[in-house]
N, C-alpha and C. Protein backbone atom coordinates (compact mmCIF):
# COMPACT_ATOMS: atom_id res chain seq x y z
N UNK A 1 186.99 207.50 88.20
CA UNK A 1 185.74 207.02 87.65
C UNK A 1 184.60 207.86 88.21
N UNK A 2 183.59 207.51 87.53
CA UNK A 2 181.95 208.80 87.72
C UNK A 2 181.19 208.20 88.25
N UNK A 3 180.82 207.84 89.88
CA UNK A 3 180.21 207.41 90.65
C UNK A 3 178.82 207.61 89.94
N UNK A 4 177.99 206.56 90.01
CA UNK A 4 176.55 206.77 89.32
C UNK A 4 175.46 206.56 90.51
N UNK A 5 175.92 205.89 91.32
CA UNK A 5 175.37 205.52 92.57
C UNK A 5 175.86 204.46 93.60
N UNK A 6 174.89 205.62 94.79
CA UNK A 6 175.59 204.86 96.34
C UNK A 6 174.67 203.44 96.49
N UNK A 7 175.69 201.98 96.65
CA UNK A 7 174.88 201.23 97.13
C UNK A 7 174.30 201.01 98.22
N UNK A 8 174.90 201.87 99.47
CA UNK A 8 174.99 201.41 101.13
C UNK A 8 175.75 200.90 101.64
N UNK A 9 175.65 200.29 102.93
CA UNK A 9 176.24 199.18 103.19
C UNK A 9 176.01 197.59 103.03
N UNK A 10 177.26 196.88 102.23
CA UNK A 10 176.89 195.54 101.96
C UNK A 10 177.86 194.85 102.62
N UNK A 11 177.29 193.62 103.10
CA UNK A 11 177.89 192.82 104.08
C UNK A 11 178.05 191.38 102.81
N UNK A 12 179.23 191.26 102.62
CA UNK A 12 179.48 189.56 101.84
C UNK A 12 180.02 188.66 102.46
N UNK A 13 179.14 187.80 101.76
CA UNK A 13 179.27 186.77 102.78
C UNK A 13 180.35 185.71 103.43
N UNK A 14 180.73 185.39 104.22
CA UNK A 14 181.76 185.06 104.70
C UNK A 14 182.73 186.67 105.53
N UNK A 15 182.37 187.51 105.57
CA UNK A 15 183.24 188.61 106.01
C UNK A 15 182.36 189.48 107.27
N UNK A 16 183.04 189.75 107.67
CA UNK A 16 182.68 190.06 109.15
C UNK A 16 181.89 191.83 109.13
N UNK A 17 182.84 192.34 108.63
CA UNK A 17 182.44 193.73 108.42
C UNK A 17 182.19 194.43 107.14
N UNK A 18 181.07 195.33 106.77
CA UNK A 18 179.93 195.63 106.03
C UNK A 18 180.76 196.80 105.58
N UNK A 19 180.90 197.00 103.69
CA UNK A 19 181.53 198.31 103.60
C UNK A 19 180.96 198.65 102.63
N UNK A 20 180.99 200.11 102.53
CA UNK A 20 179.98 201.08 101.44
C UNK A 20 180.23 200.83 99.94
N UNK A 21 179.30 200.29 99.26
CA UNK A 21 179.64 200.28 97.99
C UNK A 21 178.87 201.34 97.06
N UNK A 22 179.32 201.41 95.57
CA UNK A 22 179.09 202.57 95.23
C UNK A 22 179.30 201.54 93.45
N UNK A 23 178.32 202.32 92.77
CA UNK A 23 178.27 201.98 90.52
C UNK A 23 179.02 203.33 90.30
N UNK A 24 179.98 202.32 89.71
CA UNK A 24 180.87 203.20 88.61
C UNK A 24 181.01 203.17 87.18
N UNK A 25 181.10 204.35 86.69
CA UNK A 25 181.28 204.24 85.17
C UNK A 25 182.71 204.14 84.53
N UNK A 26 182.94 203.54 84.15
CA UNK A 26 184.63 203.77 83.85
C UNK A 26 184.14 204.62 82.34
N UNK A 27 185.43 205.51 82.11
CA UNK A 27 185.44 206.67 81.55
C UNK A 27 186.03 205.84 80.14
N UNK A 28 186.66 204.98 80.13
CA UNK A 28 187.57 204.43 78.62
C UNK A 28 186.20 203.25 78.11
N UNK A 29 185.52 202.42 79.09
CA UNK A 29 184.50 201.66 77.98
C UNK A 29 183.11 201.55 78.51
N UNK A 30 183.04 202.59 79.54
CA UNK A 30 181.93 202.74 79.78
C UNK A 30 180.83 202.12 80.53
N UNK A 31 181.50 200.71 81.06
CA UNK A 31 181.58 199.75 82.19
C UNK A 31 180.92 200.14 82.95
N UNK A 32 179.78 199.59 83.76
CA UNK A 32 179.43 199.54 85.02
C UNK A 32 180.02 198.86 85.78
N UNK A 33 180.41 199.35 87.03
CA UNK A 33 181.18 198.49 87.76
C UNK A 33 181.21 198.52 89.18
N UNK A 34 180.38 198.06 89.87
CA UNK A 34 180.70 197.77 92.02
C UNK A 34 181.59 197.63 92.75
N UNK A 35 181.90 198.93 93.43
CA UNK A 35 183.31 198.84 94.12
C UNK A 35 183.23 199.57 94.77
N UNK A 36 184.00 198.88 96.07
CA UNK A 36 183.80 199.66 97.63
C UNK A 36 184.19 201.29 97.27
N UNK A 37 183.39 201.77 98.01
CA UNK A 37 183.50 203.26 97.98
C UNK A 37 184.74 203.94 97.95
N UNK A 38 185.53 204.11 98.85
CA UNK A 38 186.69 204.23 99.06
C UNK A 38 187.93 203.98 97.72
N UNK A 39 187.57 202.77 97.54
CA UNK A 39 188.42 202.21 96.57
C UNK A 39 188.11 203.17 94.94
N UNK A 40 186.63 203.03 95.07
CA UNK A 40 186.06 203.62 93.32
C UNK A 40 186.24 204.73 93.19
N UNK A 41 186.45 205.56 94.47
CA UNK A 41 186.28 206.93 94.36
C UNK A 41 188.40 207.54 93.74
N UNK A 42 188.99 206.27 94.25
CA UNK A 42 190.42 206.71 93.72
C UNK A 42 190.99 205.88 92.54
N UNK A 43 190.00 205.06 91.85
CA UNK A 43 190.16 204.52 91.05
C UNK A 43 189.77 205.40 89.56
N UNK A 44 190.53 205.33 88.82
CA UNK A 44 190.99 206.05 87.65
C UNK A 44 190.08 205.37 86.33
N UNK A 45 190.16 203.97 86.47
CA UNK A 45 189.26 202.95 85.50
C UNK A 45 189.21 201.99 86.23
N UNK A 46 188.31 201.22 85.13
CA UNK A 46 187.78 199.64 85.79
C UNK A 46 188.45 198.18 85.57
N UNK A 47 189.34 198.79 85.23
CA UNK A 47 190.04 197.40 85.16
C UNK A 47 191.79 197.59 84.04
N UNK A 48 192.43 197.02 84.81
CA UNK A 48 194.23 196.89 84.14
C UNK A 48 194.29 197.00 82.98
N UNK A 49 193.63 196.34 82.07
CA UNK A 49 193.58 196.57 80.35
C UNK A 49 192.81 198.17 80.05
N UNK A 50 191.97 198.50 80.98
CA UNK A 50 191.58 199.95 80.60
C UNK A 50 192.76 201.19 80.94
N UNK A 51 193.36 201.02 82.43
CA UNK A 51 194.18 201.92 82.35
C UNK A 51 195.52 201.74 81.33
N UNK A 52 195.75 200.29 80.42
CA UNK A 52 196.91 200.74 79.89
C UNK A 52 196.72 200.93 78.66
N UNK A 53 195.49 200.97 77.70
CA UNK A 53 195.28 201.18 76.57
C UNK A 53 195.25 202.91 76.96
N UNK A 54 194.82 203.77 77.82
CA UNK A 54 194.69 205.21 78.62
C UNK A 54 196.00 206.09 79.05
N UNK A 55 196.91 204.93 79.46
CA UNK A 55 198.15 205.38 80.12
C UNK A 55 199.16 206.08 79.15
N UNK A 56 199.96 207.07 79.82
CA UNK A 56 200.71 208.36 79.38
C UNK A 56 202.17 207.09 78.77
N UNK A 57 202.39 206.59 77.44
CA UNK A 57 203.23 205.81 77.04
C UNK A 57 204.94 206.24 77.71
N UNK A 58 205.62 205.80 77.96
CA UNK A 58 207.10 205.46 78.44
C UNK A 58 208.18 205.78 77.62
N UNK A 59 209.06 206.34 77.48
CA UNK A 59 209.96 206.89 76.26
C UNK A 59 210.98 207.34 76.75
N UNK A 60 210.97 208.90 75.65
CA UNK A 60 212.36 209.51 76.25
C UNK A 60 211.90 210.36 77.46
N UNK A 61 212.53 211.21 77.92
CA UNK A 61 212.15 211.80 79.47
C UNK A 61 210.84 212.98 78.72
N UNK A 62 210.32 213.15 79.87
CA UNK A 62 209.49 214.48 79.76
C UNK A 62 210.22 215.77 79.51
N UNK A 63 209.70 216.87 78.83
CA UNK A 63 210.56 218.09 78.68
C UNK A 63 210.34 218.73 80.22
N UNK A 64 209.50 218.55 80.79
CA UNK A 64 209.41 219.11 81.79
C UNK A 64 208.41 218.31 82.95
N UNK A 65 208.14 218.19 84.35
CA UNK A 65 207.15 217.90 85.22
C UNK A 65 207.03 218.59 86.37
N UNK A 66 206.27 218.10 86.55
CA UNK A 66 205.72 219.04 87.98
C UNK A 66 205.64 218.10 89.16
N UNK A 67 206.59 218.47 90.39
CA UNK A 67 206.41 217.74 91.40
C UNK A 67 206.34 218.50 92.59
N UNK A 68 205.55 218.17 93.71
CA UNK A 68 205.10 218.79 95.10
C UNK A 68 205.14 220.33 94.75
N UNK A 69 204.03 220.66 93.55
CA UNK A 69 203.90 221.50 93.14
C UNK A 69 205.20 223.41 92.43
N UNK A 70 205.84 222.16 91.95
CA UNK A 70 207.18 223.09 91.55
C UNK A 70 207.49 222.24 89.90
N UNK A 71 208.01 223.68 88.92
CA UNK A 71 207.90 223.28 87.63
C UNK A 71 209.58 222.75 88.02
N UNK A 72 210.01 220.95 86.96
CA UNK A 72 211.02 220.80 86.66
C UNK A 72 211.29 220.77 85.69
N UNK A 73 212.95 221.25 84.87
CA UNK A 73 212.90 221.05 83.50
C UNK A 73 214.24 220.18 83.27
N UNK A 74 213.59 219.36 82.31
CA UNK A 74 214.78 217.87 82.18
C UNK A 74 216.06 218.59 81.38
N UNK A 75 217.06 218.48 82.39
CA UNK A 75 218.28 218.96 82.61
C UNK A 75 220.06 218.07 83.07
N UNK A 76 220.05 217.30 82.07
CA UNK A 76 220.89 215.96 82.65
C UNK A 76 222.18 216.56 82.93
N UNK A 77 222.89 217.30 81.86
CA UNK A 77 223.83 218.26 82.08
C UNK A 77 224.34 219.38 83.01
N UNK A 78 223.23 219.62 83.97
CA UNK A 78 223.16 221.07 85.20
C UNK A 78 223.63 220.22 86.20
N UNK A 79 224.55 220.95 86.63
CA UNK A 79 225.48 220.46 87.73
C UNK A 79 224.65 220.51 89.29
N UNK A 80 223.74 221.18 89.43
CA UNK A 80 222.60 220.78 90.55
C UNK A 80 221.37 219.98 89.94
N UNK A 81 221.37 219.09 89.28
CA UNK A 81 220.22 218.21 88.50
C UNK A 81 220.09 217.33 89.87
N UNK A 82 218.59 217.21 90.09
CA UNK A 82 218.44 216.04 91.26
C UNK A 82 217.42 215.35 91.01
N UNK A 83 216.70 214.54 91.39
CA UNK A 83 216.00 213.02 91.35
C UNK A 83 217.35 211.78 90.97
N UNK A 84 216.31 210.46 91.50
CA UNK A 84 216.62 209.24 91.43
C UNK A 84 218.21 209.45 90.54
N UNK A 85 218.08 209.91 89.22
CA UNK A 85 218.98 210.18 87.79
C UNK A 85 220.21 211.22 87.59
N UNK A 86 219.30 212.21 88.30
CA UNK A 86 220.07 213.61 88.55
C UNK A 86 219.88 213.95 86.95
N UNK A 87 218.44 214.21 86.37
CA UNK A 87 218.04 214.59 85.14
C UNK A 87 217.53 216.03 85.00
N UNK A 88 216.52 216.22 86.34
CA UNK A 88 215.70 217.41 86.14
C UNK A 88 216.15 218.61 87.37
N UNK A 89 216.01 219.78 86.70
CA UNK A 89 216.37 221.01 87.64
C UNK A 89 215.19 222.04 88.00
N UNK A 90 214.81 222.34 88.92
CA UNK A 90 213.75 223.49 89.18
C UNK A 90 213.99 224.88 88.24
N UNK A 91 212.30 225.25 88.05
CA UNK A 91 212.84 225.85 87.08
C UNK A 91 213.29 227.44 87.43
N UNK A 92 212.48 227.35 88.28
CA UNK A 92 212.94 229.47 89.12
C UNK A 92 214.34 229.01 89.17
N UNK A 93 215.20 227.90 89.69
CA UNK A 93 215.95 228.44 89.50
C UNK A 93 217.07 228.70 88.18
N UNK A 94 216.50 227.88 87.10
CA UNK A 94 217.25 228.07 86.18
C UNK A 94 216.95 229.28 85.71
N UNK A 95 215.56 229.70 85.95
CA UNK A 95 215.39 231.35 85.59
C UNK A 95 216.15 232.24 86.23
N UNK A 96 216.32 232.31 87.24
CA UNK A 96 217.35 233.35 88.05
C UNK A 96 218.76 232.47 87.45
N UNK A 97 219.41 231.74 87.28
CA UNK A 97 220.57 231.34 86.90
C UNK A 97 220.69 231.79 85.42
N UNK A 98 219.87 231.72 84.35
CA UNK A 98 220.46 232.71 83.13
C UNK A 98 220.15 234.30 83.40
N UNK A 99 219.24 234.41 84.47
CA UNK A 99 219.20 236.43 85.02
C UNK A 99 220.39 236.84 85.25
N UNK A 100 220.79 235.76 86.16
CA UNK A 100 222.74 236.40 86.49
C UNK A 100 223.66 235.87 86.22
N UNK A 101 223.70 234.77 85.32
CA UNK A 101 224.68 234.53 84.48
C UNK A 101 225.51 233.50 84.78
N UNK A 102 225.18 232.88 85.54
CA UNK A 102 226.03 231.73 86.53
C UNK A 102 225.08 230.74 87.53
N UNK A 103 225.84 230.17 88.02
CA UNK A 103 224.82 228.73 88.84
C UNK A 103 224.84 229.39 89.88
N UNK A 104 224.03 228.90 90.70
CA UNK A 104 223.36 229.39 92.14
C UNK A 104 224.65 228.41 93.13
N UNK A 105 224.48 229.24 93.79
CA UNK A 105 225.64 228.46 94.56
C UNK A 105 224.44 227.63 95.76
N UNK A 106 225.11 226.96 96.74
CA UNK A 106 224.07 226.11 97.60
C UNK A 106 223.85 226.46 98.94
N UNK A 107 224.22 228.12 99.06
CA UNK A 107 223.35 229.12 100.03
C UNK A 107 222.78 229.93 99.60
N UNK A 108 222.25 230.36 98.19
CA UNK A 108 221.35 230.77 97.74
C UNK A 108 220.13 230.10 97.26
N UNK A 109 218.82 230.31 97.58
CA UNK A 109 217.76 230.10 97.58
C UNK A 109 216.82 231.32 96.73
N UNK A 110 215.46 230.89 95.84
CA UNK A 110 215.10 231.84 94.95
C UNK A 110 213.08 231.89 95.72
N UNK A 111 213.30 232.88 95.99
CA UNK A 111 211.66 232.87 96.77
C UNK A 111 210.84 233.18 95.38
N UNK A 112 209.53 233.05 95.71
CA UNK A 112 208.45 233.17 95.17
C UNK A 112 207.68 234.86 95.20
N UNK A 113 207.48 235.69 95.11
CA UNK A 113 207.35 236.69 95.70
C UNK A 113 205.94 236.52 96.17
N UNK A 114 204.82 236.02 94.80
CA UNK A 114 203.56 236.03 94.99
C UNK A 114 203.56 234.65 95.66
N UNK A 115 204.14 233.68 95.92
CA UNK A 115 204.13 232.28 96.51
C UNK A 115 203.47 231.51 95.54
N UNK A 116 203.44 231.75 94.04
CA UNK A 116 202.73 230.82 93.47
C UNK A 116 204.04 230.30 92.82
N UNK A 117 204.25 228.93 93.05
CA UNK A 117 205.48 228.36 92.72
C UNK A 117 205.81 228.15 91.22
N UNK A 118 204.34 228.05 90.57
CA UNK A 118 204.52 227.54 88.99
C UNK A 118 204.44 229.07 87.90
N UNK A 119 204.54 230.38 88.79
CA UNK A 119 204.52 231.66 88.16
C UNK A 119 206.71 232.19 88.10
N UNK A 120 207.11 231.29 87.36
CA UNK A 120 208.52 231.64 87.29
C UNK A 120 209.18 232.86 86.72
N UNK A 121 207.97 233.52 86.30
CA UNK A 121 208.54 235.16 85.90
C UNK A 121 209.66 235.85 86.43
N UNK A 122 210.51 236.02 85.97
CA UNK A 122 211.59 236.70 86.86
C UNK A 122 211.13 237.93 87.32
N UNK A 123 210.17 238.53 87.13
CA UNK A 123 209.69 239.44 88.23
C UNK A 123 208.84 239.07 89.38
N UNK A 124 208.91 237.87 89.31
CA UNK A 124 208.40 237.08 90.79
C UNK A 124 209.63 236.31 91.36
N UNK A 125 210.30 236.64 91.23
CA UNK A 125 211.67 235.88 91.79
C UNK A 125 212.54 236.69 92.61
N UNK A 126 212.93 236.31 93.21
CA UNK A 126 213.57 236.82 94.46
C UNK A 126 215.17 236.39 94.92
N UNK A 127 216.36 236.48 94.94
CA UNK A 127 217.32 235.83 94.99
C UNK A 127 217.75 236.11 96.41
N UNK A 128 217.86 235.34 97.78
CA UNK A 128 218.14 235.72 98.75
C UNK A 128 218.65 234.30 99.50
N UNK A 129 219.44 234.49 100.84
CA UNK A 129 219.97 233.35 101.34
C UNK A 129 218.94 232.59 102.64
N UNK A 130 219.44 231.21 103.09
CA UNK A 130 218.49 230.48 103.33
C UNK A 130 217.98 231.53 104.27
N UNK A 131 218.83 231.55 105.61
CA UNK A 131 218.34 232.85 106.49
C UNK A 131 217.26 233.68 106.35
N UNK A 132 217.42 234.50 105.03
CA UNK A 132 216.70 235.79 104.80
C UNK A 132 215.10 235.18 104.29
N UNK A 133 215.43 234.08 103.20
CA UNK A 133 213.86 233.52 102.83
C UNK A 133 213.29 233.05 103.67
N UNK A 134 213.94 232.50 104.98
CA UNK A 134 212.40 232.07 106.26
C UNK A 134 212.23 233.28 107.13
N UNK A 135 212.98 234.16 107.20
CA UNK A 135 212.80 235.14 107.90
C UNK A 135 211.49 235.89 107.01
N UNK A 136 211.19 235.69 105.35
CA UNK A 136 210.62 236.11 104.71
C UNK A 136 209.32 235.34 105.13
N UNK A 137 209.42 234.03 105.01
CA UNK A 137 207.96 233.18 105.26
C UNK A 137 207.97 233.36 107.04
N UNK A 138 208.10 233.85 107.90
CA UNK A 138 208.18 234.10 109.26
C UNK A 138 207.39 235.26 109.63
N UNK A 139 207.92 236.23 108.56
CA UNK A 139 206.58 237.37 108.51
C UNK A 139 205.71 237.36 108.43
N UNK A 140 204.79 236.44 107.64
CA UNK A 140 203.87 236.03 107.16
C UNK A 140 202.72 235.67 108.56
N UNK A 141 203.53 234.86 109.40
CA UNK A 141 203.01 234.03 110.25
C UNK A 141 202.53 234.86 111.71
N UNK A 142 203.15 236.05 111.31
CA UNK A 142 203.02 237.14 112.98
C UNK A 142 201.81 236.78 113.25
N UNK A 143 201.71 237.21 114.87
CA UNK A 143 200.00 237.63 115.19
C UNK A 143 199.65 238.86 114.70
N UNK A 144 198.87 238.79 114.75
CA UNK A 144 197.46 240.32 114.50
C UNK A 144 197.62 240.78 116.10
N UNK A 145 197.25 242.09 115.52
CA UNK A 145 196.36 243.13 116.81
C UNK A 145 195.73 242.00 117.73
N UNK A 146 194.93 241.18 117.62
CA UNK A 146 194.37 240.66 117.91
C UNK A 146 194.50 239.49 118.97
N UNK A 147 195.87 239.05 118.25
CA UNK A 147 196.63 238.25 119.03
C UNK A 147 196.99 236.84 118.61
N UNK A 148 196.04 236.61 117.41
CA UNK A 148 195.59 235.52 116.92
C UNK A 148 196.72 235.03 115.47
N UNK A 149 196.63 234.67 114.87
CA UNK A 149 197.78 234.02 113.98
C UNK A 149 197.22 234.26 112.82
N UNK A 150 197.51 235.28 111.67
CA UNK A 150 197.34 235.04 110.51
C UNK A 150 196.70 233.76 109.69
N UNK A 151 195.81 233.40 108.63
CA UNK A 151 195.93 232.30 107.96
C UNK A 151 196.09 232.56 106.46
């Protein structure tokens, strides 16, 4: 929601301790609405009937999602499929798995070259074992001349 303004601190009554409130606009009806700061600022809309007339509807699976920033693609059939279902497979590695023609076995690991996880180009892909890929992110981390630690 679109904070319109800070109220301060308000103390209600009967409660001991005073917390920042803040006017919100909810984005689906346009609502003004008072709610502790904290709370409004992670609040999405103003109320249960707004987020579900808003909400992404329930069905068949997604073709694909994105979790802790890595593309998955819904894969019920791939013999390394994992979540809750064992539905969805990462997708670098299904990209390196049709590059060479076969499944990744489970000491091979597929690095990032540029480290951007959602760039699955097979010319950003890397096929190497667990060993060799932290020895890869290990480099990264040396000191400088300096003495000091890379960031």
């Amino acid at each position: 929601m679109k904070e319109i303004k800070d109220l301060g601190i308000i103390r209600k009554e009967g409660v001991k301790r005073g917390y920042r409130y803040g006017l919100y606009e909810c984005p689906h009806c346009g609502m003004y609405v008072e709610k502790i700061k904290k709370d409004g600022l992670l609040a999405k809309y103003c109320s249960h009937q707004c987020y579900a007339m808003n909400r992404q509807k329930r069905g068949a699976y997604k073709e694909s999602i994105i979790s802790r920033s890595y593309r998955y693609i819904y894969s019920p059939n791939h013999p390394h499929a994992i979540g809750a279902k064992k539905l969805y497979v990462a997708e670098h590695r299904l990209v390196m798995e049709s590059y060479i023609g076969r499944y990744l076995i489970d000491t091979e690991v597929v690095h990032h070259k540029d480290e951007n996880t959602l760039n699955n180009d097979i010319n950003n892909l890397m096929l190497c074992t667990a060993s060799e890929h932290t020895k890869l992110h290990i480099e990264k981390r040396r000191r400088g001349n300096n003495g000091q630690f890379a960031i």
